[in-house]
PDB file of N, CA and C in Angstrom:
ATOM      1  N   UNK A   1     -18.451  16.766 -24.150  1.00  0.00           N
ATOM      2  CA  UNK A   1     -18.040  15.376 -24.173  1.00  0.00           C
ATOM      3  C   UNK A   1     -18.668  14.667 -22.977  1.00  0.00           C
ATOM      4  N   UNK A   2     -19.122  13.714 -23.325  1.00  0.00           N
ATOM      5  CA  UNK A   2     -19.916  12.472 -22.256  1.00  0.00           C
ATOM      6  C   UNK A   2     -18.643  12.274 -21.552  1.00  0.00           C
ATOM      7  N   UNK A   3     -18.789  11.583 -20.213  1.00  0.00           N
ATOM      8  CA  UNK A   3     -18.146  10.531 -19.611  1.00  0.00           C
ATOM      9  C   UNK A   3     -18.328   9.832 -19.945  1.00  0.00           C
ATOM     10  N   UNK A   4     -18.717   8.932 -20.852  1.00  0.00           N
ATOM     11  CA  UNK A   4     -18.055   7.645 -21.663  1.00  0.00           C
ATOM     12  C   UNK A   4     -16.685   8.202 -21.965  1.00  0.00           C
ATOM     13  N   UNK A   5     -17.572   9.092 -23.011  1.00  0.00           N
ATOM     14  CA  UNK A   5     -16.622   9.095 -24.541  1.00  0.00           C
ATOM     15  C   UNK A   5     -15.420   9.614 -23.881  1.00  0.00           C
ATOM     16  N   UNK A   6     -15.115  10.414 -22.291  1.00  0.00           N
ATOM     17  CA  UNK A   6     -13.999  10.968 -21.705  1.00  0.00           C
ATOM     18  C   UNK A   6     -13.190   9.779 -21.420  1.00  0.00           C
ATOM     19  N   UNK A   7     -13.731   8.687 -20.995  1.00  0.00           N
ATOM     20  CA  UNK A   7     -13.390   7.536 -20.452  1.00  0.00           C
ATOM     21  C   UNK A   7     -12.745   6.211 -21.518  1.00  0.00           C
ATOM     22  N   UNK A   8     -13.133   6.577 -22.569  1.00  0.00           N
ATOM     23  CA  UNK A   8     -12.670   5.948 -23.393  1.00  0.00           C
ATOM     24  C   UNK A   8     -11.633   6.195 -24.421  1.00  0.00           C
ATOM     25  N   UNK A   9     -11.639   7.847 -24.488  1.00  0.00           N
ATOM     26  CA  UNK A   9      -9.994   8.742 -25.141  1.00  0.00           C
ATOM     27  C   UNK A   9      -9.364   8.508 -24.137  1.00  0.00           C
ATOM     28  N   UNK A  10      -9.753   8.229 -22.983  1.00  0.00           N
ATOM     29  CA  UNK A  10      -8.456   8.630 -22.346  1.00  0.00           C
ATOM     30  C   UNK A  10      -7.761   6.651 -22.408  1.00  0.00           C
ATOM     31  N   UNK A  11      -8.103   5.652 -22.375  1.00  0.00           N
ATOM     32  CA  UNK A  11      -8.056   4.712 -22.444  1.00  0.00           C
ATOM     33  C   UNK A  11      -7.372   4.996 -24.024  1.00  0.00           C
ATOM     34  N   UNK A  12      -7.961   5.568 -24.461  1.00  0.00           N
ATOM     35  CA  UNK A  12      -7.017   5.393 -26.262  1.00  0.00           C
ATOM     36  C   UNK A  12      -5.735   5.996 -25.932  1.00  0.00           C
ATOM     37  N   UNK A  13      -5.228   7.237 -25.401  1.00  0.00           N
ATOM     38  CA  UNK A  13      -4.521   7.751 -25.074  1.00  0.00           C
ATOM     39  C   UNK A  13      -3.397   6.993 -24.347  1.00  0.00           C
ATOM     40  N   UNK A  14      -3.961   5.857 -23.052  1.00  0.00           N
ATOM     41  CA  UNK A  14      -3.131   5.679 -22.560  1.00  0.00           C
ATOM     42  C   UNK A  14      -2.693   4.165 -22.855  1.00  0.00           C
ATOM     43  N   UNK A  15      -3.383   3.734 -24.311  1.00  0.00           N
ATOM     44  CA  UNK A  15      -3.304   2.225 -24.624  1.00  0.00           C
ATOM     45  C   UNK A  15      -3.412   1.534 -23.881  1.00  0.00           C
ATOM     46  N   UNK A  16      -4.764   1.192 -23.292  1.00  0.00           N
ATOM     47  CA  UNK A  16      -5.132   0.555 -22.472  1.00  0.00           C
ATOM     48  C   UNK A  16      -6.743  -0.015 -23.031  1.00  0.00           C
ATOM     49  N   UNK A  17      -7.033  -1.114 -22.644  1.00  0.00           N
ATOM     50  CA  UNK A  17      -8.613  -1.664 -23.236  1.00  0.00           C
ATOM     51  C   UNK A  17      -9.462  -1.247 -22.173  1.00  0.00           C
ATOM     52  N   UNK A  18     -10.813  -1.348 -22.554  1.00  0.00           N
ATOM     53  CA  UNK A  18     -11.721  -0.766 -21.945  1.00  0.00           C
ATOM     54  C   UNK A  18     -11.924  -1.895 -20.413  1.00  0.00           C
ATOM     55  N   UNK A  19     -11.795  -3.077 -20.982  1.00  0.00           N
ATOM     56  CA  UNK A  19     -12.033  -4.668 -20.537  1.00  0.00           C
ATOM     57  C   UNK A  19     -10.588  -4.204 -18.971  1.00  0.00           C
ATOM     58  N   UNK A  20      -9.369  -4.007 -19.479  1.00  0.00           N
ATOM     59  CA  UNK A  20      -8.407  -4.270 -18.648  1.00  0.00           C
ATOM     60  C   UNK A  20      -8.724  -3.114 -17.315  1.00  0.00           C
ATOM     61  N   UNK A  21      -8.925  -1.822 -17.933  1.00  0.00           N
ATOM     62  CA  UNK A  21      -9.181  -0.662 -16.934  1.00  0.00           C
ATOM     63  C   UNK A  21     -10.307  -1.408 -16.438  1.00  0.00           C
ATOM     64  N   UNK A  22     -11.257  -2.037 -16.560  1.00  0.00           N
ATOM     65  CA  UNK A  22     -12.633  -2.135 -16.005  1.00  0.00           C
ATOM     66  C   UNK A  22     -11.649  -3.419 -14.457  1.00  0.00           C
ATOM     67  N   UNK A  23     -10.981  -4.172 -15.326  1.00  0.00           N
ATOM     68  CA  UNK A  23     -10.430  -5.069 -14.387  1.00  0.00           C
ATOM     69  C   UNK A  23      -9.683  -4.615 -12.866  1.00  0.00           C
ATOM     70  N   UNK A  24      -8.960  -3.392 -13.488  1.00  0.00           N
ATOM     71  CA  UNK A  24      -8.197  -2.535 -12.452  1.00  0.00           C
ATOM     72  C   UNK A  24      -9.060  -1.831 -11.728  1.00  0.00           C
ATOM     73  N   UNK A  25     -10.942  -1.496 -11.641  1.00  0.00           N
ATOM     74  CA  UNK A  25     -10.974  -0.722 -11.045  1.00  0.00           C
ATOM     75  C   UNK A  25     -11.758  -1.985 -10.100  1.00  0.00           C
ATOM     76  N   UNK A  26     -11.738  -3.352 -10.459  1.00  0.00           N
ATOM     77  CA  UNK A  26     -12.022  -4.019  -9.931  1.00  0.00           C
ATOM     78  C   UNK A  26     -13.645  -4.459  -9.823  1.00  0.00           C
ATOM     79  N   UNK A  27     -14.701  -4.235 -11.117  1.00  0.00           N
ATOM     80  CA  UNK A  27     -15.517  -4.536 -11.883  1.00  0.00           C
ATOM     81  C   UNK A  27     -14.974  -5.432 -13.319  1.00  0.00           C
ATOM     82  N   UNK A  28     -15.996  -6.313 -13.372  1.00  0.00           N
ATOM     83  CA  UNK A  28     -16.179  -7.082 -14.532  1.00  0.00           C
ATOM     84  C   UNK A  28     -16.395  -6.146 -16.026  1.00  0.00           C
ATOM     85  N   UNK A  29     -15.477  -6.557 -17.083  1.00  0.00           N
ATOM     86  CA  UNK A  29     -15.727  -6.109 -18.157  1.00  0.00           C
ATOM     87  C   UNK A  29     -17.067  -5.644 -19.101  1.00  0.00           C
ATOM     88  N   UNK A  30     -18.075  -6.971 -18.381  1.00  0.00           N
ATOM     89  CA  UNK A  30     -19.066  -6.706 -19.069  1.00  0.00           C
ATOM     90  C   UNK A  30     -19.886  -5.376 -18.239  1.00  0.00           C
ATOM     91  N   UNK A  31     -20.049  -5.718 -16.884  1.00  0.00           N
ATOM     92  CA  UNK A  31     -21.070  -4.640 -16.138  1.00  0.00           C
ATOM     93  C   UNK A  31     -20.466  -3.179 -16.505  1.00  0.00           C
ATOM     94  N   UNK A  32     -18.755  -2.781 -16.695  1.00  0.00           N
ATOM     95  CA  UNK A  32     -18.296  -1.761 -16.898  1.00  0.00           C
ATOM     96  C   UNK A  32     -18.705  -1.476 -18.166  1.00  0.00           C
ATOM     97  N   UNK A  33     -18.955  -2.050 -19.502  1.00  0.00           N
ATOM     98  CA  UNK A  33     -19.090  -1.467 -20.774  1.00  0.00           C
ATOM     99  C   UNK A  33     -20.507  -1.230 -20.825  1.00  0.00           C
ATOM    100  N   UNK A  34     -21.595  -2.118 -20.164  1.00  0.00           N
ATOM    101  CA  UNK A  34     -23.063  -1.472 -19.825  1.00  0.00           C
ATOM    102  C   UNK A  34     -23.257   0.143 -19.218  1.00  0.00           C
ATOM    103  N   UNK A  35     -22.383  -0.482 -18.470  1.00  0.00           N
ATOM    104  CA  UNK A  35     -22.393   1.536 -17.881  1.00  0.00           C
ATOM    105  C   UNK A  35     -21.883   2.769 -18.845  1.00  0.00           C
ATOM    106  N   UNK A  36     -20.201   2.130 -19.324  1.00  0.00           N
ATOM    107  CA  UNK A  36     -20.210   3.178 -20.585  1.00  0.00           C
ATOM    108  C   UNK A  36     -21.540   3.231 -21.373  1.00  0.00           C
ATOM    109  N   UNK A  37     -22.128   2.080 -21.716  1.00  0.00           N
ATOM    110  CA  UNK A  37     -23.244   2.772 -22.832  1.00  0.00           C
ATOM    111  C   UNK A  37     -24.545   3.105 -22.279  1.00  0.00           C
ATOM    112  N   UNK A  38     -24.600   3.309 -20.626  1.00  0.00           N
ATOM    113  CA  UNK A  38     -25.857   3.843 -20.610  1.00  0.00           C
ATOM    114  C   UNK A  38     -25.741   4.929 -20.043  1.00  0.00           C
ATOM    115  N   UNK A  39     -24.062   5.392 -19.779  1.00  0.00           N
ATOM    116  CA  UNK A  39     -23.633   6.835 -19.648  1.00  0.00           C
ATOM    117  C   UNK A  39     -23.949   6.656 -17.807  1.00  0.00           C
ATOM    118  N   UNK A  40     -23.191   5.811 -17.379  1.00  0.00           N
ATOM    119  CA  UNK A  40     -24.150   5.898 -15.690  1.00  0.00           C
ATOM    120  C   UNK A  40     -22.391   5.554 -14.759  1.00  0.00           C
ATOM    121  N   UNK A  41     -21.284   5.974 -15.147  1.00  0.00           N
ATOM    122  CA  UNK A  41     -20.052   6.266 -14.944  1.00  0.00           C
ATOM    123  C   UNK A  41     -19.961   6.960 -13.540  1.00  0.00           C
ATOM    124  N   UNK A  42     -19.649   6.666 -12.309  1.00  0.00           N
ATOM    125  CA  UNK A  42     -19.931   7.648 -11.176  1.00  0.00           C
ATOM    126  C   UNK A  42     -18.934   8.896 -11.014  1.00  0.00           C
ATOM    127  N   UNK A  43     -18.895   9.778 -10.054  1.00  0.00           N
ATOM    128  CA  UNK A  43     -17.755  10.383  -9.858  1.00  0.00           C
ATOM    129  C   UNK A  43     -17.169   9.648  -9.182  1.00  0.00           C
ATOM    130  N   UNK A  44     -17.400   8.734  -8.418  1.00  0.00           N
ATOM    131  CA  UNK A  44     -16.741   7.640  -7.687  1.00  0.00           C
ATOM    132  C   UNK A  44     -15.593   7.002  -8.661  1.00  0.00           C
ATOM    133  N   UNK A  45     -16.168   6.643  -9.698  1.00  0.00           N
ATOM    134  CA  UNK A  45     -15.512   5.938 -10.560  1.00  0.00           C
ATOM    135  C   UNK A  45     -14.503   6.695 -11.004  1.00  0.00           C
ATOM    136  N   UNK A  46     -14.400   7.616 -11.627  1.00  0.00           N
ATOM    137  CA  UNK A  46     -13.854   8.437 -11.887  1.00  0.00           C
ATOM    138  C   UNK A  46     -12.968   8.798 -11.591  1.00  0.00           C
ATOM    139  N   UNK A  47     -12.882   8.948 -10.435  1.00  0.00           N
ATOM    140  CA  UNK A  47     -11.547   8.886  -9.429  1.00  0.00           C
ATOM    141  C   UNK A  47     -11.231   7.686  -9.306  1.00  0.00           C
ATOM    142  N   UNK A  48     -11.602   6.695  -9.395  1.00  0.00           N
ATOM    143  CA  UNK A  48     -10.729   5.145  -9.301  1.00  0.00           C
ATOM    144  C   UNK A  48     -10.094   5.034 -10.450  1.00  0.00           C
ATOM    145  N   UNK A  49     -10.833   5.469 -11.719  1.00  0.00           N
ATOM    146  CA  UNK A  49     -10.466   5.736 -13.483  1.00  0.00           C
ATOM    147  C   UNK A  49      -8.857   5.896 -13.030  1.00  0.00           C
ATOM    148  N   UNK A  50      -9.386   7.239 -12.634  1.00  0.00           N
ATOM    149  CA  UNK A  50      -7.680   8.049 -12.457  1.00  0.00           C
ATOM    150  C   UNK A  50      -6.662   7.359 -11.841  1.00  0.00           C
ATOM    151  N   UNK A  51      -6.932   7.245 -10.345  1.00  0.00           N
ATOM    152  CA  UNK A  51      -6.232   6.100  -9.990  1.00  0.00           C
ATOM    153  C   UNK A  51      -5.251   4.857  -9.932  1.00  0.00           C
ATOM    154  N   UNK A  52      -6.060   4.398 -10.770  1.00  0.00           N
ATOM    155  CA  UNK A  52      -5.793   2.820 -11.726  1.00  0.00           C
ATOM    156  C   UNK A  52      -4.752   3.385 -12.708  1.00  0.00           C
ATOM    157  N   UNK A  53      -5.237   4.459 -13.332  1.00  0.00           N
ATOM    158  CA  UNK A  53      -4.102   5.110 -14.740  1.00  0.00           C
ATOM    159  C   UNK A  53      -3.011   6.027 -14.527  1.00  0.00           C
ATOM    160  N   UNK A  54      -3.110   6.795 -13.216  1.00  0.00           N
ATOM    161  CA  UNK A  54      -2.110   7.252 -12.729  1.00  0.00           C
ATOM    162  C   UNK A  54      -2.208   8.475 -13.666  1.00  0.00           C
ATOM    163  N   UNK A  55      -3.510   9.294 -13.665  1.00  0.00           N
ATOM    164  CA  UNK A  55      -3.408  10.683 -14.070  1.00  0.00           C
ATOM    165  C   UNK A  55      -5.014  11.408 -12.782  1.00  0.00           C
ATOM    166  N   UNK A  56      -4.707  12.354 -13.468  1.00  0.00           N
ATOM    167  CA  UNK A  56      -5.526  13.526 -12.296  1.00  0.00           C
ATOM    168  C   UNK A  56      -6.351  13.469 -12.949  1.00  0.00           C
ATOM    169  N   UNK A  57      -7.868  13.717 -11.798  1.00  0.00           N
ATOM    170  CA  UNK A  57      -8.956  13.877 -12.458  1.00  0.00           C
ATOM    171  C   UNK A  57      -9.842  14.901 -11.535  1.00  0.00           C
ATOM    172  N   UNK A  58     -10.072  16.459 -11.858  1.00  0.00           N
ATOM    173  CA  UNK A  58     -10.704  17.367 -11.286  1.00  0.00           C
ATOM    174  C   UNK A  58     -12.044  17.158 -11.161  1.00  0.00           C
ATOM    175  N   UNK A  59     -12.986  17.106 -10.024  1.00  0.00           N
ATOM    176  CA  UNK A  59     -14.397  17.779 -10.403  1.00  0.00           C
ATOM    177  C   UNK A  59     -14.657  18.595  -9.270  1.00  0.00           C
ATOM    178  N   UNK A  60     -14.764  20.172  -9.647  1.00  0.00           N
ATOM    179  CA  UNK A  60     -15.155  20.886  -8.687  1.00  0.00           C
ATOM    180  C   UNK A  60     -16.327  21.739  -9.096  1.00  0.00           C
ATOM    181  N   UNK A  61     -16.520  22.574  -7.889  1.00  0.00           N
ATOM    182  CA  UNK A  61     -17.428  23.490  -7.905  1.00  0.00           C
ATOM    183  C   UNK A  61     -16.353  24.892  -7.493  1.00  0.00           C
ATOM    184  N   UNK A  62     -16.532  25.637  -8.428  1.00  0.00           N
ATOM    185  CA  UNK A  62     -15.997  27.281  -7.733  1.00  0.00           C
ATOM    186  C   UNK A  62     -16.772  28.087  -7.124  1.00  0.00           C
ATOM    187  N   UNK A  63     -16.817  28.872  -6.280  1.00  0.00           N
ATOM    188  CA  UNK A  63     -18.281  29.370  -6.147  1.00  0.00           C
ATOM    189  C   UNK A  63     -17.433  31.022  -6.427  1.00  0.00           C
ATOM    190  N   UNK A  64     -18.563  31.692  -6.386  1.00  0.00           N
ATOM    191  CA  UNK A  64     -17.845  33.268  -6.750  1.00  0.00           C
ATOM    192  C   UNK A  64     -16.856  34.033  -6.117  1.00  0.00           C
ATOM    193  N   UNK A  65     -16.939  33.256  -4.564  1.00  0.00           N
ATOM    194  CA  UNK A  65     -15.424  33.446  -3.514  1.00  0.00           C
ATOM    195  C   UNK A  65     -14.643  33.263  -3.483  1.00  0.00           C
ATOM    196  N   UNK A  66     -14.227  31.899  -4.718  1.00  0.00           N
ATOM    197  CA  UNK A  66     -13.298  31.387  -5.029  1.00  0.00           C
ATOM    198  C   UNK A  66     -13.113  30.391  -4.081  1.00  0.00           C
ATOM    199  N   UNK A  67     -14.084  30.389  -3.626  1.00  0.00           N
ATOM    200  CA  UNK A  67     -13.899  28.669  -2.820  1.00  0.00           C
ATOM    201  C   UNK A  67     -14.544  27.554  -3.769  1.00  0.00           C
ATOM    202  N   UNK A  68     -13.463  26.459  -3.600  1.00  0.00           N
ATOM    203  CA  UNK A  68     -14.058  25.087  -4.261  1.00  0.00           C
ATOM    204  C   UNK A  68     -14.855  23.986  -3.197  1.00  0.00           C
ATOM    205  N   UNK A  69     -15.713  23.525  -3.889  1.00  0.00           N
ATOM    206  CA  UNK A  69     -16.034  22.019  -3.116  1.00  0.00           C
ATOM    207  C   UNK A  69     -16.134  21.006  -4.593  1.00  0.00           C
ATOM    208  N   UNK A  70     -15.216  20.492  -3.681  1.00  0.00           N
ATOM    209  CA  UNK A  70     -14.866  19.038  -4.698  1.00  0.00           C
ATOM    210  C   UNK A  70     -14.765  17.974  -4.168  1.00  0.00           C
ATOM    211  N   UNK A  71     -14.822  16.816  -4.964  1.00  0.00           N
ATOM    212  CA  UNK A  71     -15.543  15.361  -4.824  1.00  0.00           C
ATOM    213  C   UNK A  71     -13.864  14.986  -4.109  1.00  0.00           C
ATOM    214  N   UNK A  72     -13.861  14.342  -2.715  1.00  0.00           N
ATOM    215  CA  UNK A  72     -12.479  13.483  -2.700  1.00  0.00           C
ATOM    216  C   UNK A  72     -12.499  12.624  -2.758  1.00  0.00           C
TER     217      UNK A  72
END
């Protein structure tokens, strides 16, 4: 699954428009739906995504030590 298409179930999920989340992360509707469709979504964003919606959003690295490095 793309980060769009992650970004946009989860918006179905949480009945919310694409337009209003774009408002909450404090981008314009239009520049935010350009990015969904050219797939250019940051991890930055991502975590503001979450944020704004009030759910968790993981991105790590495990390495074989079982240590993580992840985005804060």
């Amino acid at each position: 699954m793309t980060t769009s298409n992650m970004v946009i179930e989860l918006c179905k999920k949480m009945n919310i428009s694409i337009s209003e989340l774009a408002r909450r992360i404090g981008q314009s509707p239009q520049n935010f739906n350009k990015k969904l469709k050219r797939g250019t979504v940051s991890s930055k964003e991502m975590v503001e995504i979450a944020r704004a919606l009030n759910v968790e959003y993981e991105q790590v690295f495990i390495l074989p030590d079982g240590e993580k490095i992840k985005f804060d």
